[in-house]
Protein backbone atom coordinates (compact mmCIF):
# COMPACT_ATOMS: atom_id res chain seq x y z
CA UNK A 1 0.27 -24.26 -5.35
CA UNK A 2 -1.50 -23.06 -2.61
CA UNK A 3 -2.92 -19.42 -2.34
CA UNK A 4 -2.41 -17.46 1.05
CA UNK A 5 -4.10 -14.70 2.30
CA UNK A 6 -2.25 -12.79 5.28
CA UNK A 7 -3.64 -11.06 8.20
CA UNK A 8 -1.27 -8.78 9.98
CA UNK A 9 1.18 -9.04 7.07
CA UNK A 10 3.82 -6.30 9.07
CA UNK A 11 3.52 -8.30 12.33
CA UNK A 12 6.12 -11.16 13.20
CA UNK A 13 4.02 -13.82 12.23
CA UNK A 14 3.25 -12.40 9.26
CA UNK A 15 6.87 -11.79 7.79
CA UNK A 16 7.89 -14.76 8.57
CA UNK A 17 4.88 -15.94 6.65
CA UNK A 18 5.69 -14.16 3.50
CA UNK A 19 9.56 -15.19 4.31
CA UNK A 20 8.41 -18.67 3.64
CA UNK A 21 6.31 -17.87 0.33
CA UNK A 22 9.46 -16.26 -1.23
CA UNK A 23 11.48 -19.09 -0.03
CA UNK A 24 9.03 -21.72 -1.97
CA UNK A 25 7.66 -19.64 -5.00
CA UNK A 26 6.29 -22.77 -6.43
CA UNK A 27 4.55 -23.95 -3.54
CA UNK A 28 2.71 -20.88 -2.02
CA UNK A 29 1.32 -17.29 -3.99
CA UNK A 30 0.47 -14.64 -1.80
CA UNK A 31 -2.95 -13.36 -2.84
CA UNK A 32 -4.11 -11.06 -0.15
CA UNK A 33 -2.46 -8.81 2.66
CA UNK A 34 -4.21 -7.13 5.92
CA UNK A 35 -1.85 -4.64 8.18
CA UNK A 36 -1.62 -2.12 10.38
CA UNK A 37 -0.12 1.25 10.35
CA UNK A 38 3.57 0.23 8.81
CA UNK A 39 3.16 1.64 5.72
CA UNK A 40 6.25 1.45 4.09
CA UNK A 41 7.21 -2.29 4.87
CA UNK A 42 3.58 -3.29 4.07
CA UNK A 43 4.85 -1.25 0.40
CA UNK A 44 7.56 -3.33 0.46
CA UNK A 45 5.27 -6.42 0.85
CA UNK A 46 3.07 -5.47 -2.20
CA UNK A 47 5.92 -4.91 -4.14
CA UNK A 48 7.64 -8.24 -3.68
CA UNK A 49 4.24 -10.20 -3.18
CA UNK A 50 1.78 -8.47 -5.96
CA UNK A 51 -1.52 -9.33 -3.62
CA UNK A 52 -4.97 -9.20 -5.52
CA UNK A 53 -6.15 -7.20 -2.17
CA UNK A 54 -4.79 -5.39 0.50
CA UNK A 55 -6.72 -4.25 3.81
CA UNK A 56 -5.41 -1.56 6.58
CA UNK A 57 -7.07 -1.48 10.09
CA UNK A 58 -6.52 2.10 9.79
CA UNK A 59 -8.63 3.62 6.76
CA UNK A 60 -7.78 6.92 7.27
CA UNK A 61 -4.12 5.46 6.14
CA UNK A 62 -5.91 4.15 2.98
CA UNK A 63 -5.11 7.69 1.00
CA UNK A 64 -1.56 7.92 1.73
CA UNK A 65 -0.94 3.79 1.05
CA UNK A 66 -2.93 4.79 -2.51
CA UNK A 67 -0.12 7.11 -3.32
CA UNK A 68 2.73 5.13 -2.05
CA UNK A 69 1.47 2.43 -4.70
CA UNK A 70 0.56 4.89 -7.75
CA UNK A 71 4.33 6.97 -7.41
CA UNK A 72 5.46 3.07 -6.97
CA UNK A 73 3.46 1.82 -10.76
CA UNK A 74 4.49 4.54 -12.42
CA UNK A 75 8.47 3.67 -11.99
CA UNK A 76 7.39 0.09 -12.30
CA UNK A 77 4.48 -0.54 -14.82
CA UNK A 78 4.74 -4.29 -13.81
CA UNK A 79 3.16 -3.64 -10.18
CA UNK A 80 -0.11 -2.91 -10.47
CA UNK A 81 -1.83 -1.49 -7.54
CA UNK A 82 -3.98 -3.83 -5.77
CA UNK A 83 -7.35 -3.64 -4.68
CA UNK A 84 -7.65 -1.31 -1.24
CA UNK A 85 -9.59 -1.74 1.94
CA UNK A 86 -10.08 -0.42 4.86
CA UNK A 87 -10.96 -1.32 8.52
CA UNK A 88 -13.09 -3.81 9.77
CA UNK A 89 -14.77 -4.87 6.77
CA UNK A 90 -11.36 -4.99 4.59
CA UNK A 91 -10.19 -6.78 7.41
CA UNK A 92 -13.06 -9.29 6.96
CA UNK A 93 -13.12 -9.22 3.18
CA UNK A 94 -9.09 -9.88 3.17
CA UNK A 95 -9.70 -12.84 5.16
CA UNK A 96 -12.30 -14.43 3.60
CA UNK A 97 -11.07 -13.56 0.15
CA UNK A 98 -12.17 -15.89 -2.58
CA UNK A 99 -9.34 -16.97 -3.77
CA UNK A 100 -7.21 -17.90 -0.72
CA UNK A 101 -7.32 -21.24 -0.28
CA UNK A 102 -5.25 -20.80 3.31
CA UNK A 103 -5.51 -17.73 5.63
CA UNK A 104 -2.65 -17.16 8.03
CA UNK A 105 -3.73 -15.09 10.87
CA UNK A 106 -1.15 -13.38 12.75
CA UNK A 107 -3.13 -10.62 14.19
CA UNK A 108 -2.17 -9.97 17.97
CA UNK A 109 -5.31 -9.94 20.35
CA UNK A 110 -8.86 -9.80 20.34
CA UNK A 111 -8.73 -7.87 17.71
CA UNK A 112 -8.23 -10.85 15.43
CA UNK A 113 -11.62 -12.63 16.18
CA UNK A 114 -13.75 -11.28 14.01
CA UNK A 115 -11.46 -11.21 10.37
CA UNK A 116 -10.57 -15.12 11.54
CA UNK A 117 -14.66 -15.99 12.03
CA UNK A 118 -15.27 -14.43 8.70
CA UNK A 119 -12.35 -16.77 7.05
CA UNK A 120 -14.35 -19.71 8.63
CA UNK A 121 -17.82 -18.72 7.55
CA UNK A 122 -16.32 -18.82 3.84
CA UNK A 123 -14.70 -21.72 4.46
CA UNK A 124 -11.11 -21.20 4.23
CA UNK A 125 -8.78 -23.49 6.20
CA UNK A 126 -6.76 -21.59 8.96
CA UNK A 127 -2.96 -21.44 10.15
CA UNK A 128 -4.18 -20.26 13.70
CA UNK A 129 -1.58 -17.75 15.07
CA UNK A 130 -3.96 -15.62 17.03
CA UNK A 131 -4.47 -17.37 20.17
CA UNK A 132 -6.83 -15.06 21.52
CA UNK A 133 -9.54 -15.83 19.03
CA UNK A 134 -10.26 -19.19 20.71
CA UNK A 135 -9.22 -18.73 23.96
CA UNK A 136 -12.02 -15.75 23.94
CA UNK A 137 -14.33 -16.78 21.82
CA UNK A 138 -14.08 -20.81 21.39
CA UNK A 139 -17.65 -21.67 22.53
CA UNK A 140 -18.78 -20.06 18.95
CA UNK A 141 -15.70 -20.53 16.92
CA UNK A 142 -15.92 -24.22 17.44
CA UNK A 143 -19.42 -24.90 16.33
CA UNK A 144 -18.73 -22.70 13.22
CA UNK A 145 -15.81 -24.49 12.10
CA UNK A 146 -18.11 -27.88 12.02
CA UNK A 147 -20.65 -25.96 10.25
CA UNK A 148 -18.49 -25.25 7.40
CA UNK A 149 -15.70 -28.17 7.55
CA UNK A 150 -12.88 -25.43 7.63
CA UNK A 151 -9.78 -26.52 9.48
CA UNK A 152 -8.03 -25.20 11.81
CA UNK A 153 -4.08 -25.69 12.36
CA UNK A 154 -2.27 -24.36 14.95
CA UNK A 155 0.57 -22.26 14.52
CA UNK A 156 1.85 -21.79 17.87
CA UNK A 157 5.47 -23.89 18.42
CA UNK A 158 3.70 -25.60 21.22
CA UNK A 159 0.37 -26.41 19.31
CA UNK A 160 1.95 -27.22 16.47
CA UNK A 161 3.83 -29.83 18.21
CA UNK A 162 1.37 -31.31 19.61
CA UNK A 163 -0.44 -31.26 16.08
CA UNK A 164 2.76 -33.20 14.73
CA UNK A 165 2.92 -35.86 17.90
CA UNK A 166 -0.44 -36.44 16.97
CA UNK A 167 -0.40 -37.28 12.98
CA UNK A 168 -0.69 -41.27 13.01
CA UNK A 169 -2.13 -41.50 16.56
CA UNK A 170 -5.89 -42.93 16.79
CA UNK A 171 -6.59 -39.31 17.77
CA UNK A 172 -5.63 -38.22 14.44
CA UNK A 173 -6.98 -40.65 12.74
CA UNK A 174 -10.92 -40.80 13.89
CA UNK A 175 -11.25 -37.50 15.40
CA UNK A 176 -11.37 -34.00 13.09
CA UNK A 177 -8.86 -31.42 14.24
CA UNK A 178 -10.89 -28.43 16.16
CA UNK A 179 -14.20 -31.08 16.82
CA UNK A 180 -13.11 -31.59 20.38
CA UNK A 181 -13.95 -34.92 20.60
CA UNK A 182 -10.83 -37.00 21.04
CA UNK A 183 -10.57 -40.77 21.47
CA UNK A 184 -9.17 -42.74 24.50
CA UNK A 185 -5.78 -42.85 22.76
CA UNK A 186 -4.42 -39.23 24.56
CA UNK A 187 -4.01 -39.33 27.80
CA UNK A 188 -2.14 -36.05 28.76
CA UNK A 189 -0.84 -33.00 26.80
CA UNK A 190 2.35 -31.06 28.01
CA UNK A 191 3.22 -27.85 26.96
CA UNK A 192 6.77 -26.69 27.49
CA UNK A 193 7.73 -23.13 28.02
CA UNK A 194 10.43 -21.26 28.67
CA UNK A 195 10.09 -19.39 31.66
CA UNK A 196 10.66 -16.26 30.09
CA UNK A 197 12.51 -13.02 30.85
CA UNK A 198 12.53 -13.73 34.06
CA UNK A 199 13.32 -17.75 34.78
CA UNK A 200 15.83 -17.17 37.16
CA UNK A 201 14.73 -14.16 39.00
CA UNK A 202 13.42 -15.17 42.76
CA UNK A 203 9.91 -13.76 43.49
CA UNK A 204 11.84 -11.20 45.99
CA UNK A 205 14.21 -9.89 42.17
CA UNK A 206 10.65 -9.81 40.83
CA UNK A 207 9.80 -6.16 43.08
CA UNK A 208 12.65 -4.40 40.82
CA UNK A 209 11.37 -5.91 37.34
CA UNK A 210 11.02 -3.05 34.98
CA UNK A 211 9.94 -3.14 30.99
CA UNK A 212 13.27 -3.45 29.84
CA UNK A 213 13.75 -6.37 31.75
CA UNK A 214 10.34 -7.90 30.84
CA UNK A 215 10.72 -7.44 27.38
CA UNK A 216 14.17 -9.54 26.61
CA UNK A 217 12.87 -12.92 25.62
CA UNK A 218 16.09 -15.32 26.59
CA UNK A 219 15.05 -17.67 23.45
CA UNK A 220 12.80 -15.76 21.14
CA UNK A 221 12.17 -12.96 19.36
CA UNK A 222 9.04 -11.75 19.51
CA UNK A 223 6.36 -9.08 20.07
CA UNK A 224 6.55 -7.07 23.26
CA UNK A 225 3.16 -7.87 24.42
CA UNK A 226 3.58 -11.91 24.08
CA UNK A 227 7.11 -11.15 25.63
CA UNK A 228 5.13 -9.87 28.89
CA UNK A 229 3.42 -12.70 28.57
CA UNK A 230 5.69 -14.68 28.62
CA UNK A 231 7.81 -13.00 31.57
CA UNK A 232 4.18 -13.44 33.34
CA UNK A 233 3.65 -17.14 32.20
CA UNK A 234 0.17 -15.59 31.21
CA UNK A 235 0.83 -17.28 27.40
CA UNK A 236 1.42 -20.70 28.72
CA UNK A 237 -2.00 -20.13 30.26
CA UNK A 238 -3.94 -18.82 27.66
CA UNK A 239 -1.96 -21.82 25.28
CA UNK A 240 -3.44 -24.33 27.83
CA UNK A 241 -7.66 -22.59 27.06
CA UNK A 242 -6.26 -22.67 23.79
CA UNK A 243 -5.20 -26.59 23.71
CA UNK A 244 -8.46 -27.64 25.98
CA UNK A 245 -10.77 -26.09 22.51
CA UNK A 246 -8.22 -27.63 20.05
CA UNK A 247 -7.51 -30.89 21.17
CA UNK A 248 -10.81 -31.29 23.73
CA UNK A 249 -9.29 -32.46 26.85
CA UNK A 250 -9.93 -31.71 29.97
CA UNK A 251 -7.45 -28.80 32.17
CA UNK A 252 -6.72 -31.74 34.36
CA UNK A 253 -4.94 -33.39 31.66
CA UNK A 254 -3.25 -30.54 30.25
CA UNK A 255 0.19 -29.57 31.98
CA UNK A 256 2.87 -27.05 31.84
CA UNK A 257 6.69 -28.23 32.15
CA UNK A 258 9.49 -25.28 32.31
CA UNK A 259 12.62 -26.33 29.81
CA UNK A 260 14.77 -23.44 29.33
CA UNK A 261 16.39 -24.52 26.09
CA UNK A 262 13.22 -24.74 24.56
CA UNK A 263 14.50 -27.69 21.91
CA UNK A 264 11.12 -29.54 22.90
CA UNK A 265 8.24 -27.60 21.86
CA UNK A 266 5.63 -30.19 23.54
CA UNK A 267 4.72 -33.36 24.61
CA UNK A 268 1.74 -35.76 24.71
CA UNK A 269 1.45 -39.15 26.26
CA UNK A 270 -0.97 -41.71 25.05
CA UNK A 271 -3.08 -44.21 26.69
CA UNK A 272 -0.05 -47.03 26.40
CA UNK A 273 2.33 -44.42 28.44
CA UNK A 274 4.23 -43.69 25.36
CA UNK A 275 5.39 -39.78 25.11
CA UNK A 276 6.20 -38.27 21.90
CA UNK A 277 7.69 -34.85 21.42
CA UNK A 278 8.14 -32.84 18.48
CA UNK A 279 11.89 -31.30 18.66
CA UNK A 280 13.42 -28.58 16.60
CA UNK A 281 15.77 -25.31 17.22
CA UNK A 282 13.45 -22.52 18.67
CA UNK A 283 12.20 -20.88 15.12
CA UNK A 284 8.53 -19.63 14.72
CA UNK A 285 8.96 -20.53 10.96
CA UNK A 286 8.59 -24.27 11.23
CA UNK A 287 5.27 -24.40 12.82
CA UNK A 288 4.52 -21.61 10.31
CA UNK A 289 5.55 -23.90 7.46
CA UNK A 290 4.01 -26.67 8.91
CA UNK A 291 0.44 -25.14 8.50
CA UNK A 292 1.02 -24.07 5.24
CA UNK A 293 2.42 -27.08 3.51
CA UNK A 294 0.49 -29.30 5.96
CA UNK A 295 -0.44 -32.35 4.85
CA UNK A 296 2.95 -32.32 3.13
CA UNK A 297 6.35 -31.17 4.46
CA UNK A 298 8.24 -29.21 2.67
CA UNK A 299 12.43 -29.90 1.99
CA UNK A 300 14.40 -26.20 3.36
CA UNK A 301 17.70 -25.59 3.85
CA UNK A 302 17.59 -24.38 7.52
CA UNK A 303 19.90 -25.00 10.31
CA UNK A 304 19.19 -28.95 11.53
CA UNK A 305 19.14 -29.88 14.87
CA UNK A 306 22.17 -31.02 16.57
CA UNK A 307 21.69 -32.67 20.19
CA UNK A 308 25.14 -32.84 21.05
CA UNK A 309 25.30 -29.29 20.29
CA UNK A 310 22.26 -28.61 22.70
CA UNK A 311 24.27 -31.01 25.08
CA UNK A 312 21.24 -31.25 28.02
CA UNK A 313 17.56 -30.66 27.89
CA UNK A 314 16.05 -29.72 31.61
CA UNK A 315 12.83 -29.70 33.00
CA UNK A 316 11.06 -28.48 36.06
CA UNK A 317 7.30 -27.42 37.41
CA UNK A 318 6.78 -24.47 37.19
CA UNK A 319 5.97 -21.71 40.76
CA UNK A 320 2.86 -21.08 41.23
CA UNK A 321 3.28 -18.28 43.61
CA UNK A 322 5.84 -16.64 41.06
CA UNK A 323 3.72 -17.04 37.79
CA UNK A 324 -0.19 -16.12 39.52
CA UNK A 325 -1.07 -15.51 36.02
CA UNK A 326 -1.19 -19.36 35.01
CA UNK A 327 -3.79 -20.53 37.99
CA UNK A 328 -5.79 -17.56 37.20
CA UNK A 329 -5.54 -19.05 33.51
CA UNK A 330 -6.50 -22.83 34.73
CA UNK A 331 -9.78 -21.27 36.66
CA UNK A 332 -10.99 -18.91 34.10
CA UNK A 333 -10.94 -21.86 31.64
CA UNK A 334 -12.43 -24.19 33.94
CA UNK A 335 -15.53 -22.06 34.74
CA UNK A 336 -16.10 -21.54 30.73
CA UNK A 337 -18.51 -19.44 29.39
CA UNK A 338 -17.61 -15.87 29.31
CA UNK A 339 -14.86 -15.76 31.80
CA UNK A 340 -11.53 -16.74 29.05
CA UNK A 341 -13.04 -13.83 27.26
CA UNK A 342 -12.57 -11.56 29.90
CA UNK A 343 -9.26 -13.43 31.44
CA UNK A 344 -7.72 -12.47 28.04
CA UNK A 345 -9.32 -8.86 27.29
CA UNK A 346 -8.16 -8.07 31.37
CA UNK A 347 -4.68 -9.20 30.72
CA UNK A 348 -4.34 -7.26 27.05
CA UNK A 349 -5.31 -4.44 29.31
CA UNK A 350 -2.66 -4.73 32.04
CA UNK A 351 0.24 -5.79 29.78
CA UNK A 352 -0.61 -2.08 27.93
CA UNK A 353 -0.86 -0.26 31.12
CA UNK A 354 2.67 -2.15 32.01
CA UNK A 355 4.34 -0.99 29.03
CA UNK A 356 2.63 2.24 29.28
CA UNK A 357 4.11 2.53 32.88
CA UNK A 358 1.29 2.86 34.34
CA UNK A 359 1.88 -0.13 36.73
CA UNK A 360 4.48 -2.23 37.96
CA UNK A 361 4.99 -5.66 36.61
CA UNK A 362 3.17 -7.26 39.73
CA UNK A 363 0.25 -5.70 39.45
CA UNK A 364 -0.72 -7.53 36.23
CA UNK A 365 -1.93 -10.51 37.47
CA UNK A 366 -3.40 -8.56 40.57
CA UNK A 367 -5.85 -6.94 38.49
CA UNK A 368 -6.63 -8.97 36.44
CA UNK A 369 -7.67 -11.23 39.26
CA UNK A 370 -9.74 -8.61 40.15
CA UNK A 371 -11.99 -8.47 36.65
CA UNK A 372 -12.32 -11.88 36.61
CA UNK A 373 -13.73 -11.88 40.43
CA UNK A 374 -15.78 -8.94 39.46
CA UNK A 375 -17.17 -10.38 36.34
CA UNK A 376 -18.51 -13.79 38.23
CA UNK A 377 -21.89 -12.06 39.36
CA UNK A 378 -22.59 -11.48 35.10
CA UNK A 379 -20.71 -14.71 33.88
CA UNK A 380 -22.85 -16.34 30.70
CA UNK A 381 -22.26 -20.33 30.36
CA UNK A 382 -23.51 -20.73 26.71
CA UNK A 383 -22.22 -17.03 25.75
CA UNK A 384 -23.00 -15.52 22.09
CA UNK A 385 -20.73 -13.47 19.88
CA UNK A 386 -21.71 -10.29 20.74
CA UNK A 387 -21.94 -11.62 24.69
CA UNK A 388 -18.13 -11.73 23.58
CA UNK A 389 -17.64 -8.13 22.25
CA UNK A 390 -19.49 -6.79 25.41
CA UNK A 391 -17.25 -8.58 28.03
CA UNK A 392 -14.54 -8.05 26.06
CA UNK A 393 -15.19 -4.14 26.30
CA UNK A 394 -15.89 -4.25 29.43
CA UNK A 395 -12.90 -6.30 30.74
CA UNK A 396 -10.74 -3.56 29.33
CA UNK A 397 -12.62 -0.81 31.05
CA UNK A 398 -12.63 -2.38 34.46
CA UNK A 399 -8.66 -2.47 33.99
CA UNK A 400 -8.19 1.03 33.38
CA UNK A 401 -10.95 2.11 35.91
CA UNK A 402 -9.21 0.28 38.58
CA UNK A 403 -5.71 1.83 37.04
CA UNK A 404 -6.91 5.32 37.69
CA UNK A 405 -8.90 4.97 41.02
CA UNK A 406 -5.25 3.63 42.23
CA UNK A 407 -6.85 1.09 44.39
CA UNK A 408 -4.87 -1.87 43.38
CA UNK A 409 -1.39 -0.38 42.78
CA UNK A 410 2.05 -0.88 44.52
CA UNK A 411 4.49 0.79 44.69
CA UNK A 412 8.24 -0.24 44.33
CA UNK A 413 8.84 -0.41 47.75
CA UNK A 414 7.90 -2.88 50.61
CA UNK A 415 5.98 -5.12 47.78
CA UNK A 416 4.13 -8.32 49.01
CA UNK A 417 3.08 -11.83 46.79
């Protein structure tokens, strides 16, 4: 049985996480929860779960979750109340909690770095949910996960695919996951994406996009913020920094392939010319269950896939002039250094001001363009953690200061790509 600890427990990763360990209560035991400000469905959580440890972001929450769970053991002497932390260090004890043998992080954003290095420096093997945490900070996550021989496993549908094409491959087989040194034997990764909200909008239908329409994901549920991303094409860019530190190939061998149906979750080709996909309906909790049970795969009852129910799969490049965000993706991650850092702290930024209505939906990728030029003069190559933290702050500030000085937005009318 495998122990899990769970950071950002409330989020959608992280239900569907504890969905799973109620599903198989003889393979996984939940030992350790992290949250947010959800009180009463992280209550619900403890109750079900009976964690060792619990963590909120917010400690000034800490009192109020401390009553919840007393009023909560006195109807029910059989749930005991667990231990209580509170921000960033509860964050980082949670995750590197001794007796977690897997942590699942599902915090969104940048915000998940530092809980998901602590879970390395103890050791603990990772179901990597948080994409952020390498894209920004994968020059010193990667040397700390060979330092301590924790493992890394991707649970992203399109990462995770490419994990499973991968099992059996010379790849797999003489190359550590996360050591970014992969043999002759890949020749090209392709991730598949949607297209998002807005797939069959023309760039002109793009000058009338509001939230609402950014925000309806035609395949998956999910977040708001990734669903932005996804309406952008900003996640498929940020997946390909994310693939170039997991699987250590170069950008030019890293593509992105629209297929609406989103049945294949991603592709690789090997040296031979031989493409393998991994296939499945579109379901975060497969590549969820993958990482946990992983080596092993777990028997479930879920829906199976039927192709002659799907009927056609379709594929097609994807615009560059309608999805900006994805070159300005490609180029951050080629420079390196410090720039993914502030590619993803700059786009955080915009998709907030977005869904604050601050801006329209073009002038995401506008300004974030704009950090990353302004950033070039104080890029580092060989950046630090805390060069990290700083760029990261400052990437965020340079959004908003360009927000109110105005000098970047458009309006609704007369709009221009």
């Amino acid at each position: 049985m495998k122990a899990i600890s769970v950071l950002g427990s409330t989020g959608s990763i992280g239900t569907q996480t504890l969905q799973i360990a109620e599903e198989f209560p003889d393979q996984f035991r939940v030992v350790a929860l992290s949250a947010g400000r959800n009180l009463p469905l992280l209550v619900e959580q403890i109750k079900t779960h009976k964690p060792e440890a619990v963590a909120l972001a917010d400690s000034s929450l800490l009192p109020e979750l401390k009553e919840r769970l007393q009023n909560l053991s006195k109807e029910n002497q059989a749930i005991r109340v667990p231990k209580l932390l509170g921000g960033n260090e509860g964050l980082n004890e949670v995750a590197a909690w001794d007796h977690a043998d897997l942590v699942v992080t599902g915090i969104v954003g940048c915000a998940g770095l530092l809980p998901t290095l602590a879970a390395i420096r103890a050791g603990k093997d990772l179901a990597l949910a948080n994409k952020e945490t390498l894209i920004a900070a994968g020059p010193v996550v990667l040397p700390e996960l060979k330092r301590t021989g924790s493992r890394l496993l991707p649970a992203d549908s399109e990462h995770s695919a490419i994990f499973q094409c991968l099992q059996g491959t010379p790849w797999a087989e003489n190359a550590r996951l996360s050591t970014g040194v992969p043999t002759p034997g890949l020749r090209r990764i392709q991730l598949t994406a949607s297209g998002g909200a807005f797939r069959e909008w023309s760039i002109e239908e793009l000058k009338k996009a509001t939230i609402e329409d950014a925000t309806k994901h035609p395949n998956w549920s999910m977040g708001r913020k990734i669903t932005v991303d996804s309406a952008t094409l900003m996640n498929k860019g940020l997946e390909v920094i994310e693939a170039h530190y997991l699987f250590g190939l170069d950008y030019e061998h890293i593509e992105i392939v629209i297929h609406p149906q989103s049945i294949i979750h991603s592709m690789i080709e090997l040296a031979d010319s031989s493409v393998l996909a991994q296939l499945g309906w579109p379901d975060m909790k497969l590549p969820i269950l993958y990482c946990m049970s992983w080596p092993s795969r777990l028997q479930t009852p879920w829906r199976r896939l039927d192709l002659t129910e799907v009927a056609e799969l379709t594929f097609k490049a994807p615009n560059t002039k309608k999805y900006p965000c994805m070159e300005l993706a490609y180029s951050a991650g080629k420079t390196g250094g410090t720039m993914p850092a502030v590619l993803n702290a700059a786009n955080e930024e915009a998709v907030k001001q977005f869904l604050e209505e601050k801006i329209h939906f073009l002038d995401i990728p506008r300004l974030i363009e704009k950090a990353c030029e302004n950033h070039k003069s104080d890029l580092k190559y060989k950046p630090s953690l805390n060069d990290i933290i700083l760029v990261d702050h400052w990437a965020r500030e340079e959004i908003t200061r360009e927000v109110k000085k105005g000098s970047i937005l458009i309006s609704n009318q007369g709009l221009t790509i």
